[in-house]
Protein backbone atom coordinates (compact mmCIF):
# COMPACT_ATOMS: atom_id res chain seq x y z
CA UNK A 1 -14.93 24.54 25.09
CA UNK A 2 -12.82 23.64 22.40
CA UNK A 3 -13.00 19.86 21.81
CA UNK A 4 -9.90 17.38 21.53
CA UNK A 5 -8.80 16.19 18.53
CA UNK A 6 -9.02 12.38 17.86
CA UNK A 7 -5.70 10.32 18.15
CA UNK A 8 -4.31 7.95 15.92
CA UNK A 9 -1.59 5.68 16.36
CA UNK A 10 0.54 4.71 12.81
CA UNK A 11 2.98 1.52 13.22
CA UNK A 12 5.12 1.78 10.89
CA UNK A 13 5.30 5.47 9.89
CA UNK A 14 8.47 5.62 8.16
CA UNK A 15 6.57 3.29 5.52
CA UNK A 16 5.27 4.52 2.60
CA UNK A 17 2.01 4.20 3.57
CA UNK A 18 2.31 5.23 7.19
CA UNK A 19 4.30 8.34 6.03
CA UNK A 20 1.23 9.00 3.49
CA UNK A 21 -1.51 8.00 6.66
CA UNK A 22 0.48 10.43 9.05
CA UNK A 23 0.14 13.14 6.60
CA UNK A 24 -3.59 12.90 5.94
CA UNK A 25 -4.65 12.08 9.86
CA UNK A 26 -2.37 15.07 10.78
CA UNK A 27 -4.01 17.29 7.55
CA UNK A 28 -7.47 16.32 9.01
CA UNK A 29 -6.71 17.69 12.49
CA UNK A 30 -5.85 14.47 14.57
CA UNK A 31 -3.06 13.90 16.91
CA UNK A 32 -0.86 11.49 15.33
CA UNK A 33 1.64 9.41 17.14
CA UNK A 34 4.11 7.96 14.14
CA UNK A 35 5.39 4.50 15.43
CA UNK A 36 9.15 3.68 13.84
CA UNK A 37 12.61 2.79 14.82
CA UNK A 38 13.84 5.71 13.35
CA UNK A 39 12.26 9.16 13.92
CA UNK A 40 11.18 10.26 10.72
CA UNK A 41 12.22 13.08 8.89
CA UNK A 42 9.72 15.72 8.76
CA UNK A 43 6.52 15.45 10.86
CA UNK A 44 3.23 18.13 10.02
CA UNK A 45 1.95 19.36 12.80
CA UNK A 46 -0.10 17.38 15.95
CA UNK A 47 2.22 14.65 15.20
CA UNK A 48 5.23 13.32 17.11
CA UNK A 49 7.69 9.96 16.66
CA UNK A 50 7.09 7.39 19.45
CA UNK A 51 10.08 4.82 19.37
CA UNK A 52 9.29 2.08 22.12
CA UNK A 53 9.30 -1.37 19.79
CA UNK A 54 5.81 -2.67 19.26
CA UNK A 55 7.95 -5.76 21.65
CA UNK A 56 7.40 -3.39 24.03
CA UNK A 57 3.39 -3.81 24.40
CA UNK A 58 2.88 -2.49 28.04
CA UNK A 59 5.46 0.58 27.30
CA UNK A 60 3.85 1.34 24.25
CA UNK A 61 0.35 1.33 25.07
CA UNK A 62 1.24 4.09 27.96
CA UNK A 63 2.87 6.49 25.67
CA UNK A 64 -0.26 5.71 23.05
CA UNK A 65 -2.99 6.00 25.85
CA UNK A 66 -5.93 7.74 24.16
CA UNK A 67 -5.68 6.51 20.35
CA UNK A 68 -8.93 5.57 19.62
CA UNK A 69 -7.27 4.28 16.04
CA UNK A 70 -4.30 2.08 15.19
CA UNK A 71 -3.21 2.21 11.26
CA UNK A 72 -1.06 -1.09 11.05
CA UNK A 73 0.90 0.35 8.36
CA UNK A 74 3.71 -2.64 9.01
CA UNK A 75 5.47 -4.79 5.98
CA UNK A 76 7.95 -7.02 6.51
CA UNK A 77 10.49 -7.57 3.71
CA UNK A 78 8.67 -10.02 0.79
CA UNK A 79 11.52 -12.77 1.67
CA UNK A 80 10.28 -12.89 5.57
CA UNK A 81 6.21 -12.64 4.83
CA UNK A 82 6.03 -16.64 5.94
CA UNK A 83 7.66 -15.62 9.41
CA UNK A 84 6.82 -12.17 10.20
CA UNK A 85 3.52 -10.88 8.84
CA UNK A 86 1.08 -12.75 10.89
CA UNK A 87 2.87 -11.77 13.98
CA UNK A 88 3.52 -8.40 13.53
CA UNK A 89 -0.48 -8.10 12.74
CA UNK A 90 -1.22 -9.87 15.76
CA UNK A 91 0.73 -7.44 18.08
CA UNK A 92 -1.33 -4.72 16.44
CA UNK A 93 -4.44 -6.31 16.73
CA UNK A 94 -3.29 -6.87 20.59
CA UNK A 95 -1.99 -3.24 21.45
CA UNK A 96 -5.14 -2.13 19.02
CA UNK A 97 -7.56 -4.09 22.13
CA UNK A 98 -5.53 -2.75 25.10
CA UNK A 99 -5.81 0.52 24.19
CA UNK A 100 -9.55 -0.13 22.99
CA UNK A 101 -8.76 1.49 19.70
CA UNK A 102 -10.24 0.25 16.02
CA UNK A 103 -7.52 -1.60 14.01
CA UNK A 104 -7.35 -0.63 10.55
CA UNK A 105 -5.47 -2.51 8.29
CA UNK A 106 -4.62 -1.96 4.51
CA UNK A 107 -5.15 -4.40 3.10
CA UNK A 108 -4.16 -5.73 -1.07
CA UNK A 109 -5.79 -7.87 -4.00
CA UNK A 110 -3.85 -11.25 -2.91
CA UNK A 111 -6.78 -12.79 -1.40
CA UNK A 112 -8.74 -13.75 -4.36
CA UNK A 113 -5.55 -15.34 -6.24
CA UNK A 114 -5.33 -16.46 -10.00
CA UNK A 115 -9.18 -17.00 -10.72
CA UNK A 116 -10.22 -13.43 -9.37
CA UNK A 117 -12.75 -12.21 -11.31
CA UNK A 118 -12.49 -8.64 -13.17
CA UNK A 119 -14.10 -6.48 -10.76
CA UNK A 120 -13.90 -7.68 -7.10
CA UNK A 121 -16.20 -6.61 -4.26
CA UNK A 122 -16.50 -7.05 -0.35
CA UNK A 123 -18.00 -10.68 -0.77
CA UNK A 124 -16.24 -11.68 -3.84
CA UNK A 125 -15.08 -15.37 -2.45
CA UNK A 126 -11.36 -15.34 -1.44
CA UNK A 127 -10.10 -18.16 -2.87
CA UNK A 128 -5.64 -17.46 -2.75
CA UNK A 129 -3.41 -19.25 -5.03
CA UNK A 130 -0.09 -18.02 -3.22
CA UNK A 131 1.46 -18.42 0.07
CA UNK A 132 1.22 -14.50 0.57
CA UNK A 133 -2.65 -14.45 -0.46
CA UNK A 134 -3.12 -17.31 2.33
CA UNK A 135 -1.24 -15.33 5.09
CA UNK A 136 -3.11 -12.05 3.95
CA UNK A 137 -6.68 -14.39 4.21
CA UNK A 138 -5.67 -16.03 7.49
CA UNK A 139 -4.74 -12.24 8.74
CA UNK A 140 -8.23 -10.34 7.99
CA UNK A 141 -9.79 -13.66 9.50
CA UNK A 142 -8.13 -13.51 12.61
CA UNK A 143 -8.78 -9.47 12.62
CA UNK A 144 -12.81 -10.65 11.92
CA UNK A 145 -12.75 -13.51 14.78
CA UNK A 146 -11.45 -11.24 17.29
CA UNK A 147 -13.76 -8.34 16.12
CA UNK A 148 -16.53 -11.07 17.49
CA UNK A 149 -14.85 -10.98 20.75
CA UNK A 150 -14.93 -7.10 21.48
CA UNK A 151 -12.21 -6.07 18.66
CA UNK A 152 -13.13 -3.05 15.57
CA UNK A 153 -11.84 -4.00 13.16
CA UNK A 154 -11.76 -2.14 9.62
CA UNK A 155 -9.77 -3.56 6.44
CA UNK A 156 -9.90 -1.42 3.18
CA UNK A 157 -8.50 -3.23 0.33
CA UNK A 158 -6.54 -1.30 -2.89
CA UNK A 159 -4.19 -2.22 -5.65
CA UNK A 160 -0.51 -1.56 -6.14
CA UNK A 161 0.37 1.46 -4.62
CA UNK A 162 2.36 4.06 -6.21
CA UNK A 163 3.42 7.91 -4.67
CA UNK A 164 4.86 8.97 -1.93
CA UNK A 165 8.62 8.28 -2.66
CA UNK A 166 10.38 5.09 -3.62
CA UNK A 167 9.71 1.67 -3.27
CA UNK A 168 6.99 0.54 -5.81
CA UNK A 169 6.68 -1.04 -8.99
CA UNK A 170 6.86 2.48 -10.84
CA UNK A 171 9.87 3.55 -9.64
CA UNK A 172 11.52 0.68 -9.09
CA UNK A 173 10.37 -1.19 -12.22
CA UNK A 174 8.36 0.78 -14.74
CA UNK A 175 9.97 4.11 -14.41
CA UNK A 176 13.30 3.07 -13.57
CA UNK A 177 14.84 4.27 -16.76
CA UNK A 178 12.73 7.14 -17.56
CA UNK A 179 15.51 9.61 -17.91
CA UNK A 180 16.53 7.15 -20.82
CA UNK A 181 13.21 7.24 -22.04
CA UNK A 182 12.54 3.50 -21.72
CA UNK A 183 9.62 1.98 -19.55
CA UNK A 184 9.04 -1.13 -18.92
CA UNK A 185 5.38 -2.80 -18.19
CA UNK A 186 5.11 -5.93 -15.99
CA UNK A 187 1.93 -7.35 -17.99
CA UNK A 188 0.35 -7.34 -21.47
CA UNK A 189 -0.41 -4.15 -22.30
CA UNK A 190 -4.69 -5.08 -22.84
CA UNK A 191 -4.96 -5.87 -19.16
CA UNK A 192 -6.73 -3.96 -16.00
CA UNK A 193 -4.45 -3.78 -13.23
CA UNK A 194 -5.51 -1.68 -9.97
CA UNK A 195 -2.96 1.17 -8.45
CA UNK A 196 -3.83 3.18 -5.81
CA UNK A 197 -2.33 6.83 -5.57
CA UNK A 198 -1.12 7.15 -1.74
CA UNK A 199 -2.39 10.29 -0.91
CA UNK A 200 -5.51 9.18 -1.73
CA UNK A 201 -5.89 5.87 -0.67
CA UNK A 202 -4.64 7.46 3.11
CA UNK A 203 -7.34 9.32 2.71
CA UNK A 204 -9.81 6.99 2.79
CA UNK A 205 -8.56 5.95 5.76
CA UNK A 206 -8.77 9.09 7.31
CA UNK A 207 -12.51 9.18 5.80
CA UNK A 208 -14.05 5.73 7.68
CA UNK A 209 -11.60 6.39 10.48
CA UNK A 210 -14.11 9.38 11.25
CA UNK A 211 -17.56 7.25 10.86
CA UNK A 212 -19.37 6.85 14.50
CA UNK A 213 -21.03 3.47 14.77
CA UNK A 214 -19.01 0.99 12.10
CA UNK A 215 -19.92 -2.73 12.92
CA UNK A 216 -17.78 -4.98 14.26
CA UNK A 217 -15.71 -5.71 11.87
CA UNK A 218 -15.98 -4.04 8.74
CA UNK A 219 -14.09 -4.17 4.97
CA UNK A 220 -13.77 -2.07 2.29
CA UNK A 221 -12.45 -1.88 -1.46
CA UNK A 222 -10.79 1.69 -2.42
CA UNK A 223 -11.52 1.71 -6.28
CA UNK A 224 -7.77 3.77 -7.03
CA UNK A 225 -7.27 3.30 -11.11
CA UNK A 226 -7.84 0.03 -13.05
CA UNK A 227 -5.82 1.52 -16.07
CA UNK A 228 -5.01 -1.17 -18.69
CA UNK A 229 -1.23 -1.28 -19.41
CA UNK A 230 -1.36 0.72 -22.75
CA UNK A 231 -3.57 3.78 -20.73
CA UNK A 232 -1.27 3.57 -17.63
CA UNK A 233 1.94 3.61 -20.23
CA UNK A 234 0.40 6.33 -22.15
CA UNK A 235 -0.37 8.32 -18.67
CA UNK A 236 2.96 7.93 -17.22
CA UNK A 237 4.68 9.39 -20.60
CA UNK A 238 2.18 12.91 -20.38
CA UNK A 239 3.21 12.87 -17.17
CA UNK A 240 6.82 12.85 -16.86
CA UNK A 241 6.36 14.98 -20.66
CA UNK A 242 4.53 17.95 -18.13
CA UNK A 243 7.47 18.10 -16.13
CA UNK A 244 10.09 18.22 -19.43
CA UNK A 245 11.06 14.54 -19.47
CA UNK A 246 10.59 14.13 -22.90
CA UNK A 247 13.71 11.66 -24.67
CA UNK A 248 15.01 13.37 -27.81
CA UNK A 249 14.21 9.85 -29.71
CA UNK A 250 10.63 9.28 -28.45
CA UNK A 251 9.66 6.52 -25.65
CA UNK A 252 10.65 2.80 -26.20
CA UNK A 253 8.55 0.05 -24.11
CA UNK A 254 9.97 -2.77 -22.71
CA UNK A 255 8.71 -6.17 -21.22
CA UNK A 256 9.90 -7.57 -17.51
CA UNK A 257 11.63 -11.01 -18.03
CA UNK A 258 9.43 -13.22 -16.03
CA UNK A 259 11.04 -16.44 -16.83
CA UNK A 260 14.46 -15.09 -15.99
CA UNK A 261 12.71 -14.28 -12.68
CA UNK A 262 11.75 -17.44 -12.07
CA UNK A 263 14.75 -19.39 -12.86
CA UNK A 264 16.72 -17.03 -10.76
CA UNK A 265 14.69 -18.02 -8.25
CA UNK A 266 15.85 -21.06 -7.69
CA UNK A 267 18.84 -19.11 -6.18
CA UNK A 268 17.46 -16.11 -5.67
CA UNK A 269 14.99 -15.74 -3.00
CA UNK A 270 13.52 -12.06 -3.96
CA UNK A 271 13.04 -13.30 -7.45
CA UNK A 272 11.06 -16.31 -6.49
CA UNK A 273 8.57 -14.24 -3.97
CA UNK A 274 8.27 -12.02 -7.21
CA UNK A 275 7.47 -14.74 -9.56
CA UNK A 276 5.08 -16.10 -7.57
CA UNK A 277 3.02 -13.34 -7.73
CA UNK A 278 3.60 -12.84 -11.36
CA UNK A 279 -0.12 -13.56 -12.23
CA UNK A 280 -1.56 -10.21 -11.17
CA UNK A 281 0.10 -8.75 -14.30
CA UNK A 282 -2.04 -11.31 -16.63
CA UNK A 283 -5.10 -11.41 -14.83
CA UNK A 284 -7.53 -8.43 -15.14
CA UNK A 285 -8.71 -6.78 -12.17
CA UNK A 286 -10.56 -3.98 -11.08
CA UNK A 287 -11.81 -2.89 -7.40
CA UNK A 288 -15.44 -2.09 -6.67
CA UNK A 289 -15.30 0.97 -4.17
CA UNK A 290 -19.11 1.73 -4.19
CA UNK A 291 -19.60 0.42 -0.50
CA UNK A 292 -16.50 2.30 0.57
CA UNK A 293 -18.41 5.57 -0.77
CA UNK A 294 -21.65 4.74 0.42
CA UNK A 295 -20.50 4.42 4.00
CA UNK A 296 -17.93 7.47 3.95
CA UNK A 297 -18.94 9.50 0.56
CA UNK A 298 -17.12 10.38 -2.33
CA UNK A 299 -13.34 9.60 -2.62
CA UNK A 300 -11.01 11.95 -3.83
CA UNK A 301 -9.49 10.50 -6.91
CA UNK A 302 -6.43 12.37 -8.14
CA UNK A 303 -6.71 11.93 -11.93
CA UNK A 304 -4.41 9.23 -12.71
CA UNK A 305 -2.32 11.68 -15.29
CA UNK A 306 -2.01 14.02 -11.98
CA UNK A 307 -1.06 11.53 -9.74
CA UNK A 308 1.47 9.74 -11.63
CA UNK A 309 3.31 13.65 -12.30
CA UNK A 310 3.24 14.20 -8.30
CA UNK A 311 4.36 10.89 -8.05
CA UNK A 312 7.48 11.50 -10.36
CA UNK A 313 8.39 14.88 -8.67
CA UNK A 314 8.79 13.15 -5.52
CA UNK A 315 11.20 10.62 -6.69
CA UNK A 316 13.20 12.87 -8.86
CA UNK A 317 16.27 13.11 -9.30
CA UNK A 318 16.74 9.52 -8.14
CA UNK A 319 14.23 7.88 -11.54
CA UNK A 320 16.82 6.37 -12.80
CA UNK A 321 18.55 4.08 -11.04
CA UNK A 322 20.80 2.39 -14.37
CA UNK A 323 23.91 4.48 -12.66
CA UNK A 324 23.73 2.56 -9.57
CA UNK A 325 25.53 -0.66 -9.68
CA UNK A 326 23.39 -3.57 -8.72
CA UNK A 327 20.19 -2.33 -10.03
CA UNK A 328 17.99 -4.99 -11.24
CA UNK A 329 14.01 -5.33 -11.88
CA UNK A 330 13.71 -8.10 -8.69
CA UNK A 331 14.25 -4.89 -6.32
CA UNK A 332 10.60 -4.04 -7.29
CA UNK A 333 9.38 -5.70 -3.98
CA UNK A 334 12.65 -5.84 -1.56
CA UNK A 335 10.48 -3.83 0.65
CA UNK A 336 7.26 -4.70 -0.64
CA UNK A 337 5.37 -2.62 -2.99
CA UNK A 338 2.20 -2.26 -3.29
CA UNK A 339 0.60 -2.74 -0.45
CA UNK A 340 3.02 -5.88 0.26
């Protein structure tokens, strides 16, 4: 008797992450139910679009009977974090217990805020200097108060993501004049800063998503890159060089105006979430993934030259945005980055 493939349940699937978590559930031979408004454009095989809001709780847990996973791959817009992103967790976390499925979560680097130390691990203290790093901190406790009560409940932690289309700091920020061979780095150009490569960090997912007997509750770091801003500069140029982007006058490097950022702000609400979180460009930071392999084995870790040329090809031809009026560096989270 052949035996049933797992099902998985992504909210939010016409996310960049969900689209990159349907993709690697699907590649690893799960059924995959993608959760979005809007069916999305090109499913893989054993998935299909399910369309009843996540409002909808009763509704939707009938059409996702089964799922023994939910990926809450939701992320409101930056400006509406304060209003929407605990709730929207907690209607996961709910449909996640009626349906008796683990809720996994990806979760970012905002916990620890400004006095994070260089490399951060599972019990590095989580100690948020933003409003965004005390909703993410008051969302993985809830997650680990109702694992006590009979929820599973997995977190796995990464940096900025980047891959899988449009919408991140590299395309919308460090890449977005490539074609005019100028990039521009968020941070001093000595500093750590952690990316994770979508593919890969969906992946992982796919990886603990697969483990019989996790505890409880149960969180993770994804180690991704940790580049410093010279190496990821220097990457991103071999890259887009490999696929002939190479400007007739060499590359020029530009800086992000962070004080016009935050005296926008004052007016502009997009640029003052931005600012705020302006300090993950100056403060080093690396993530310890050694539990994460330990528990699931080895990652697969695109080479970060690799990556960043995959991650090119899928945005091209739309790089450079300077022929689009409006375009302005304080887009680089209008649907949250990273991992928001």
């Amino acid at each position: 008797m052949i035996p049933t493939p797992p099902t998985v349940l992504v909210l939010g699937a016409n996310g960049r992450f969900g689209a990159a978590a349907v993709q690697a559930f699907a590649a690893a031979g799960w059924q995959v139910l993608a959760h979005a408004r809007r069916a999305p454009g090109a499913l893989p095989p054993g998935a299909r679009h399910v369309a009843t809001p996540l409002h909808d709780p009763a509704q939707l847990a009938r059409e996702a009977r089964g799922a023994c996973v939910v990926v809450h791959a939701l992320n409101p817009r930056y400006t509406d974090w304060a209003r929407e992103a605990i709730p929207l967790a907690r209607a996961g976390m709910d449909l996640a217990a009626s349906l008796d499925a683990t809720f996994m979560l990806p979760g970012n680097v905002y916990n620890f805020g400004e006095p994070m130390p260089a490399v951060l691990r599972e019990d590095t203290p989580q100690r948020p200097s933003t409003r965004k790093g005390r909703i993410r901190v008051a969302i993985e406790a809830e997650i680990e108060a109702r694992a006590a009560q009979g929820l599973r409940g997995v977190v796995i932690r990464a940096g900025d993501f980047f891959g899988g289309g449009r919408g991140s700091w590299l395309d919308l920020v460090v890449a977005k004049s490539l074609y005019a061979g100028r990039l521009v780095y968020p941070g001093p150009l000595d500093v750590a800063h952690a990316w994770a490569y979508l593919p890969d960090f969906a992946r992982a997912f796919v990886s603990v998503a697969t483990q019989r007997d996790l505890p409880a509750f149960t969180r993770l770091h994804f180690a991704g890159h940790a580049p410093t801003g010279a190496s990821f500069l220097a990457s991103l140029e071999r890259a887009a060089e490999s696929l002939g982007l190479r400007p007739a006058s060499g590359w020029r490097h530009g800086r992000l105006p962070w004080p016009l950022l935050r005296a926008g702000g004052l007016v502009v609400p997009m640029w003052r979430e931005i600012a705020e979180m302006a300090y993950l460009w100056r403060v080093p930071h690396t993530l310890d993934g050694s539990a994460l392999e330990r528990l699931a084995g080895p990652m697969v870790q695109t080479p970060l030259e690799t990556a960043l040329a995959r991650a090119l090809r899928d945005l091209a031809p739309d790089v450079d945005r300077d022929r689009h009026p409006g375009s302005n560096p304080a887009r680089a989270h209008a649907a949250g980055p990273g991992v928001g």
